[in-house]
Protein backbone atom coordinates (compact mmCIF):
# COMPACT_ATOMS: atom_id res chain seq x y z
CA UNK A 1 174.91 144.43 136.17
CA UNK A 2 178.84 144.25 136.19
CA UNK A 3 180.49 144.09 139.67
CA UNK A 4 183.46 146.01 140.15
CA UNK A 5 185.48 146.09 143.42
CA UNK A 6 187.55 149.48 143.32
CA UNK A 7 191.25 150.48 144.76
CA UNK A 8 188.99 151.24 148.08
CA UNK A 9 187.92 147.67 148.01
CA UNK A 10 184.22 149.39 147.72
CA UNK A 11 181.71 146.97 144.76
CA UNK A 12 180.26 149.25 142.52
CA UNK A 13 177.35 147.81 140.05
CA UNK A 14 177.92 149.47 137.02
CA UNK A 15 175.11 148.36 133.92
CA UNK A 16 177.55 148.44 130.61
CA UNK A 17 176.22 149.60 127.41
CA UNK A 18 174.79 147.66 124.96
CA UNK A 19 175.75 147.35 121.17
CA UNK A 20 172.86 149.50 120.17
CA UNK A 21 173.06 152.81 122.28
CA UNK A 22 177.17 152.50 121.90
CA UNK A 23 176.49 152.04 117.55
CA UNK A 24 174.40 154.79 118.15
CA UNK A 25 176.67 157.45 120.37
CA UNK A 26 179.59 156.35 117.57
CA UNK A 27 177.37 157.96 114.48
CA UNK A 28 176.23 160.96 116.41
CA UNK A 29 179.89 161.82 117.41
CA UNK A 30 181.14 160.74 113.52
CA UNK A 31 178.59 162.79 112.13
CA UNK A 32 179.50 166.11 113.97
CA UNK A 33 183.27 165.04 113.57
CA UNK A 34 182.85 164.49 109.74
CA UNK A 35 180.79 168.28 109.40
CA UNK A 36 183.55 169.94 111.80
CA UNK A 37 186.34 168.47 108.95
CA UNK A 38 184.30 169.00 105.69
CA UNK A 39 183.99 172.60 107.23
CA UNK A 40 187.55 173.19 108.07
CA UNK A 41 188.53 171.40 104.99
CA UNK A 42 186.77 173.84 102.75
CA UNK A 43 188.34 176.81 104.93
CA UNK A 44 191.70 175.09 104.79
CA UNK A 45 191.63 174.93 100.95
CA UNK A 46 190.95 178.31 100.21
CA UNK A 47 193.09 179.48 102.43
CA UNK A 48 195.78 177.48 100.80
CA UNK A 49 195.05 177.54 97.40
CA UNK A 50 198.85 179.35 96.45
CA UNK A 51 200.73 176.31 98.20
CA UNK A 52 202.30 173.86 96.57
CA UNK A 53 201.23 169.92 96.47
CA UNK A 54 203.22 169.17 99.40
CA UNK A 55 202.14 171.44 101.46
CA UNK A 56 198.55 171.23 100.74
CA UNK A 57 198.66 167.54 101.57
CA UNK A 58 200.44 167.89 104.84
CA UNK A 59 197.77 170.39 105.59
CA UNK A 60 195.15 167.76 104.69
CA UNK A 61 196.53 165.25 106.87
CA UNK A 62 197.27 168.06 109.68
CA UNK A 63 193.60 168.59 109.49
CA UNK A 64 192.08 165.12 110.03
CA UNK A 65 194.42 164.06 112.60
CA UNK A 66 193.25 167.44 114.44
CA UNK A 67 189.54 166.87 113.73
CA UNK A 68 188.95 163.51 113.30
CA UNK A 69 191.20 162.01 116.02
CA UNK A 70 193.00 164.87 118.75
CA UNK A 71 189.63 166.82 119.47
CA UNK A 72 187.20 163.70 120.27
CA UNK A 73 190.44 162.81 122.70
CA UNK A 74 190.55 166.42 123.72
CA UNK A 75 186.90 166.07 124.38
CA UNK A 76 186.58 162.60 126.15
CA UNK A 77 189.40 164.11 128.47
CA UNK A 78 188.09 167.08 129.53
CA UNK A 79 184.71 165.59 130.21
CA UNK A 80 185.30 162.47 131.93
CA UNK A 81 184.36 160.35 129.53
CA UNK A 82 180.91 161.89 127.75
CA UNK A 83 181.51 163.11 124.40
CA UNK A 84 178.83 164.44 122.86
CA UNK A 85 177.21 161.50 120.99
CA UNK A 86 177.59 159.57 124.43
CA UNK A 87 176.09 162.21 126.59
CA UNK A 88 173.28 162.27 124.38
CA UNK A 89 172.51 158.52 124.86
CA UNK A 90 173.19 158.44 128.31
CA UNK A 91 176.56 156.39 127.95
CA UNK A 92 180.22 157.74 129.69
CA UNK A 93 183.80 155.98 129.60
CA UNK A 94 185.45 154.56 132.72
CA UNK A 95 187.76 153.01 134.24
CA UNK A 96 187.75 148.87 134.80
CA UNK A 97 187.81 150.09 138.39
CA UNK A 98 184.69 152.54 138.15
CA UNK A 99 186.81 155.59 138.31
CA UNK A 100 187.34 158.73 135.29
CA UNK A 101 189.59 158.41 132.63
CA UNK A 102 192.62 160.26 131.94
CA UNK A 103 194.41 161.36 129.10
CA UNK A 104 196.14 158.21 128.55
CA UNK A 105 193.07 156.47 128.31
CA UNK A 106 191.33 158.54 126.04
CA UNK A 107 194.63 158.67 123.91
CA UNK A 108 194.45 154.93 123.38
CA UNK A 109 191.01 154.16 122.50
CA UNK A 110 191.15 157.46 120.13
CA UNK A 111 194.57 156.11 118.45
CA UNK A 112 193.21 152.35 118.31
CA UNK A 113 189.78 154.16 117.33
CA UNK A 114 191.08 155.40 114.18
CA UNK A 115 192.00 151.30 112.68
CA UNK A 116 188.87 149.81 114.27
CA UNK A 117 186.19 152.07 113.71
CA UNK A 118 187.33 154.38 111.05
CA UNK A 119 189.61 152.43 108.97
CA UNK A 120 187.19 149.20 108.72
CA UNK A 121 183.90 151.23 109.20
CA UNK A 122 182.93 150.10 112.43
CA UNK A 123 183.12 146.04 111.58
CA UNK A 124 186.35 145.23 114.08
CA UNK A 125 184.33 147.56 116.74
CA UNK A 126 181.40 145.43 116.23
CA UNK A 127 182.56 142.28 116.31
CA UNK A 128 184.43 142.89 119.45
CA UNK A 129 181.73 144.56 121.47
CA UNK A 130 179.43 141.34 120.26
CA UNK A 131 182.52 138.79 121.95
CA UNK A 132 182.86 140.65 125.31
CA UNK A 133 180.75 140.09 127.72
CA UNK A 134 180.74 143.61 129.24
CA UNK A 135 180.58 145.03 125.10
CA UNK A 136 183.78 146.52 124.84
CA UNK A 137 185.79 147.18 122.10
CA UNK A 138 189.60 146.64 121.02
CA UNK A 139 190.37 150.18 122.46
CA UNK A 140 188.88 149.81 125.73
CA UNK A 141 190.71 146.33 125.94
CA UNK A 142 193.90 148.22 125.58
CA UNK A 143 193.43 150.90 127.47
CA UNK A 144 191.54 149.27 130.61
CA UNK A 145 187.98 151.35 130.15
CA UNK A 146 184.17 150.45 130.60
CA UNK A 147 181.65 152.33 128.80
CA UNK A 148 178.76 152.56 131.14
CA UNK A 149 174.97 153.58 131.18
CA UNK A 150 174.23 156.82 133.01
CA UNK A 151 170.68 157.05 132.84
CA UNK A 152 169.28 153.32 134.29
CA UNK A 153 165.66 153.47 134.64
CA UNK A 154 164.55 153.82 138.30
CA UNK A 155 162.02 151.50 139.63
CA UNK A 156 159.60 152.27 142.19
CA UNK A 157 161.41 151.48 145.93
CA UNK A 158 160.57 148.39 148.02
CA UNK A 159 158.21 149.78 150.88
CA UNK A 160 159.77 148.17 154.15
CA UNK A 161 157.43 147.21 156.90
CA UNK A 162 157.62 148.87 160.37
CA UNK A 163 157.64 146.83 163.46
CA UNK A 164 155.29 146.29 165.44
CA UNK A 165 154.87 148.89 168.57
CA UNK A 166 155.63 147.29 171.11
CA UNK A 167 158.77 146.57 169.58
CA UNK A 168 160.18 150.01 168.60
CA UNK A 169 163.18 150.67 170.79
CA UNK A 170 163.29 147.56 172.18
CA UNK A 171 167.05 146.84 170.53
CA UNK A 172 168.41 150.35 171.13
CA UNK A 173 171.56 148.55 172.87
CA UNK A 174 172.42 146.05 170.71
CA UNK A 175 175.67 146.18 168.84
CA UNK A 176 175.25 146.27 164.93
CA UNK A 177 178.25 146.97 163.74
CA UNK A 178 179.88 143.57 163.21
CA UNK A 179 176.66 142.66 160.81
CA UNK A 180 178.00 142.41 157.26
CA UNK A 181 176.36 144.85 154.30
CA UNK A 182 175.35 141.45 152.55
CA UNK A 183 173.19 140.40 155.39
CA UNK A 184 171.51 143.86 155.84
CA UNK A 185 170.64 143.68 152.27
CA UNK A 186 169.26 140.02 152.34
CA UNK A 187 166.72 140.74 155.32
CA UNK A 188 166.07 144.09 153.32
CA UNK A 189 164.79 142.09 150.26
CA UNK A 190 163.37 139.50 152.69
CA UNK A 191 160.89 142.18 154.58
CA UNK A 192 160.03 143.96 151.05
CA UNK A 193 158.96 140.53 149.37
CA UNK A 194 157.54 138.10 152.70
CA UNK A 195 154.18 138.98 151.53
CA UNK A 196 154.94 136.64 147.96
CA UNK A 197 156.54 133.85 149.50
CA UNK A 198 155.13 130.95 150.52
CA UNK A 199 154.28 130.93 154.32
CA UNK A 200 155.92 127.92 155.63
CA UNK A 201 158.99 129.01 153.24
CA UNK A 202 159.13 132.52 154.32
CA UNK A 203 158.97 131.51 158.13
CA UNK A 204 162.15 129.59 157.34
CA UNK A 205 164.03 132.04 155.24
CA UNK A 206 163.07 134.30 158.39
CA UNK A 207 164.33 131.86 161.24
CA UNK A 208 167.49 131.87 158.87
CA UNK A 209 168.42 135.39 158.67
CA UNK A 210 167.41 135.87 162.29
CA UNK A 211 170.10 133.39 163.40
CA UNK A 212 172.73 134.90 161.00
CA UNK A 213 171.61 138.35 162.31
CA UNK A 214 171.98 137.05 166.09
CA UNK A 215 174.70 135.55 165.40
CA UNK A 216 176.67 138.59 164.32
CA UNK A 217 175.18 140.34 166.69
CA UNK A 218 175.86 138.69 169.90
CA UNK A 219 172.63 138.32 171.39
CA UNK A 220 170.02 135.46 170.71
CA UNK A 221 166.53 136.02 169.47
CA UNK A 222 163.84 136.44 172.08
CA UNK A 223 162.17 133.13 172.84
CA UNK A 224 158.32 135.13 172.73
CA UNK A 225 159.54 137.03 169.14
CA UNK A 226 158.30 135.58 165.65
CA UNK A 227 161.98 136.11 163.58
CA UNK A 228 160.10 138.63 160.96
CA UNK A 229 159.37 140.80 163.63
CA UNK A 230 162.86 140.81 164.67
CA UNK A 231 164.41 141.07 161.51
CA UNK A 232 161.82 144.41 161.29
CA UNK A 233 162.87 145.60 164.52
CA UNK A 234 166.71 145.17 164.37
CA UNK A 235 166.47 146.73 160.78
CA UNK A 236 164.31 149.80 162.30
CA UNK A 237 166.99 150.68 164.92
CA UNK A 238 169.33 150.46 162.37
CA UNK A 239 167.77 152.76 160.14
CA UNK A 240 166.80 155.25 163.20
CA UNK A 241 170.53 155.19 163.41
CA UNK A 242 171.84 155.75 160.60
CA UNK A 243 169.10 158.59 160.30
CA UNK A 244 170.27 160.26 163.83
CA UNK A 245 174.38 160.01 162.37
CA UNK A 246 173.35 162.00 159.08
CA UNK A 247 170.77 164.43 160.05
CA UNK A 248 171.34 164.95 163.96
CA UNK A 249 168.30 163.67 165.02
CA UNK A 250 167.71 163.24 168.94
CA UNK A 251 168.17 161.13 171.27
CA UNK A 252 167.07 157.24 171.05
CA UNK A 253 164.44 158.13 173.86
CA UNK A 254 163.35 160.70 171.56
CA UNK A 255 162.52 157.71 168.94
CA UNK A 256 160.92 156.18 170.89
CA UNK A 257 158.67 158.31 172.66
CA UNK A 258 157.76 159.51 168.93
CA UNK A 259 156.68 156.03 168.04
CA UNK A 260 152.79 155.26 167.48
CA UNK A 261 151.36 154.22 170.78
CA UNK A 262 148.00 152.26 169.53
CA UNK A 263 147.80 148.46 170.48
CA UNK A 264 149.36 145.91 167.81
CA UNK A 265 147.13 144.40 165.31
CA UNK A 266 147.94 141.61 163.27
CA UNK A 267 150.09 142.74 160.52
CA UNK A 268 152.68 141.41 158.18
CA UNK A 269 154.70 139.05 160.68
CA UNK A 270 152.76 136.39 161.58
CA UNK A 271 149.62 137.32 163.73
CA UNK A 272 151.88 138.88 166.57
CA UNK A 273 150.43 139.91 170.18
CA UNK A 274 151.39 142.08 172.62
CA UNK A 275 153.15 139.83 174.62
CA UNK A 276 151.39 139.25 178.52
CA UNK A 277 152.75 141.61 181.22
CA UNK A 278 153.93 143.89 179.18
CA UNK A 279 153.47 148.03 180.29
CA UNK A 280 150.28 149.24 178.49
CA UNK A 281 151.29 151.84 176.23
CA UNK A 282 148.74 154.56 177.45
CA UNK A 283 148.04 154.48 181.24
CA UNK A 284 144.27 153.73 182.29
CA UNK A 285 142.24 156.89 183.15
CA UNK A 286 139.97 156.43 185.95
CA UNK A 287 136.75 157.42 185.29
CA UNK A 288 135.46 160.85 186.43
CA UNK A 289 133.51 160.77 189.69
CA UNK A 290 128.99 160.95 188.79
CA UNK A 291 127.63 164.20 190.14
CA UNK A 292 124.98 164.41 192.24
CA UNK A 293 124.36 164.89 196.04
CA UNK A 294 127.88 164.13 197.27
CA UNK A 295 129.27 167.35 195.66
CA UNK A 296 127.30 169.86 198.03
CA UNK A 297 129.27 170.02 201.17
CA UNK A 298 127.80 169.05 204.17
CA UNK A 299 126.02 171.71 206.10
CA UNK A 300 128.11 173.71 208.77
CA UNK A 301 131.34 172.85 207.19
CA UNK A 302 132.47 176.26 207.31
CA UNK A 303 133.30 176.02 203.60
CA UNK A 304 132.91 180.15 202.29
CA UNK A 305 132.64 178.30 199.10
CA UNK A 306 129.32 177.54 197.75
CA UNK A 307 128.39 174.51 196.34
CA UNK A 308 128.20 174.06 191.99
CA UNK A 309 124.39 174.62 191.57
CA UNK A 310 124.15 177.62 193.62
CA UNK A 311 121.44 176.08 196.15
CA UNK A 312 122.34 176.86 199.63
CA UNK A 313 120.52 175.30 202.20
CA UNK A 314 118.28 176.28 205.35
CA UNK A 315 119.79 177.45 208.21
């Protein structure tokens, strides 16, 4: 990965391309090149067959510039960077900032282009690409470009653990906007991988982030709270945030009436309980009253209603 901080001041992780795939994208886009020229060549020269020397070889040397060197140019212009031998590999040109190329950029690395690549068959390219550490070339030194991967292979995404009940909700007015994108992504890979760490070291890494997290937060960690069931709460009402800004979910009392409303088990943070005191999360229902004698009325109650088993008795 290659870190680049933009005009924005935004990082952007950009994966460059390797030696291989860029080799590769270079001999798909020379071969079509060199069958576009060989083509117009052979049109060119019977066209021209009446001219003189002169004109022949200025029409020669019209023709390669044209071919070989304005349309990839033309091409790496008009599509942002993905000519055709780099679309197919999954490769495209930027900017050392992360942004599209221009004209002027594709004008350069085409004009250097034709000495390093064409001119010494590839060897200055090579060499180059092998030297810098993000693989670029002569012409992208020149004219300030990356050549990135498009296509990065997608792993499978970290599963983040819920909270435990009793906690969901529970941090709906705390104030999470001074907490830095760094530390949201540290207790993210902390809660994916707790189950692999060691437990005496993960309880520490956990203590750690909690006080970082408090700390930027403004309010301490509850005495009665193990810290990985913090950081799992805090990072839930975060996320139940974030999720209510883009999609207009409702309320926070909505949230939290839709949370699950079974008793905690143990789980992933530590052996947590539910701590004592706390509001049940169902209220008890008393148990229906046995039938038997006490649900005939007692005789000369004037009830006009007659009791459930349709025995009335003697006058």
């Amino acid at each position: 990965m290659s870190e680049l901080v933009t005009g924005e001041a935004v990082a952007l992780e950009l994966r460059p391309a390797k030696l291989p795939s860029r080799a590769l994208a270079v001999f798909i886009d020379l071969a079509v090149a060199f069958a576009v020229y060989i083509a117009v060549t052979m049109a060119f020269a019977a066209a021209t067959a009446s001219l003189d020397d002169a004109a022949v070889a200025a029409v020669a040397v019209a023709t390669f510039l044209l071919v070989l060197v304005g349309i990839p140019i033309a091409v790496e212009t008009l599509s942002h960077g993905r000519s055709l031998g780099k679309l197919a590999c999954g490769l495209r040109v930027v900017r050392d900032d992360g942004g599209p190329i221009r004209f002027r950029h594709a004008l350069v690395r085409g004009a250097v282009g034709v000495v390093e690549i064409l001119m010494t068959f590839g060897v200055v390219a090579c060499i180059a690409s092998l030297v810098s550490a993000r693989g670029r070339r002569v012409g992208d030194v020149f004219a300030g470009t990356l050549v990135v991967r498009e296509r990065v292979p997608t792993g499978q995404s970290a599963f983040v653990p819920p909270p435990p009940p009793w906690l969901v909700g529970r941090f709906a007015e705390l104030d999470l906007s001074a907490v830095p994108e760094g530390l949201w992504l540290a207790v993210r890979q902390y809660l994916t991988r707790m189950g692999q760490l060691d437990p005496q070291v993960g309880w520490g890494m956990a203590e750690r982030l909690a006080g970082e997290l408090a700390a930027h937060t403004g309010a301490p960690v509850p005495s009665d709270m193990p810290p990985a069931a913090y950081l799992a709460a805090v990072t839930h009402e975060r996320q139940s945030r974030e999720a209510q800004r883009a999609f207009g979910a409702g309320p926070a009392a909505g949230r939290r009436a839709a949370a699950p409303v079974a008793g905690p088990a143990p789980g992933p943070y530590g052996g947590y309980a539910e701590p004592a005191g706390s509001v049940p999360s169902t209220p008890p229902v008393p148990p229906a009253p046995a039938s038997g004698p006490a649900d005939t009325p007692p005789a000369g109650s004037g009830s006009s209603d007659g009791p459930a088993t349709g025995f009335v008795p003697p006058a």
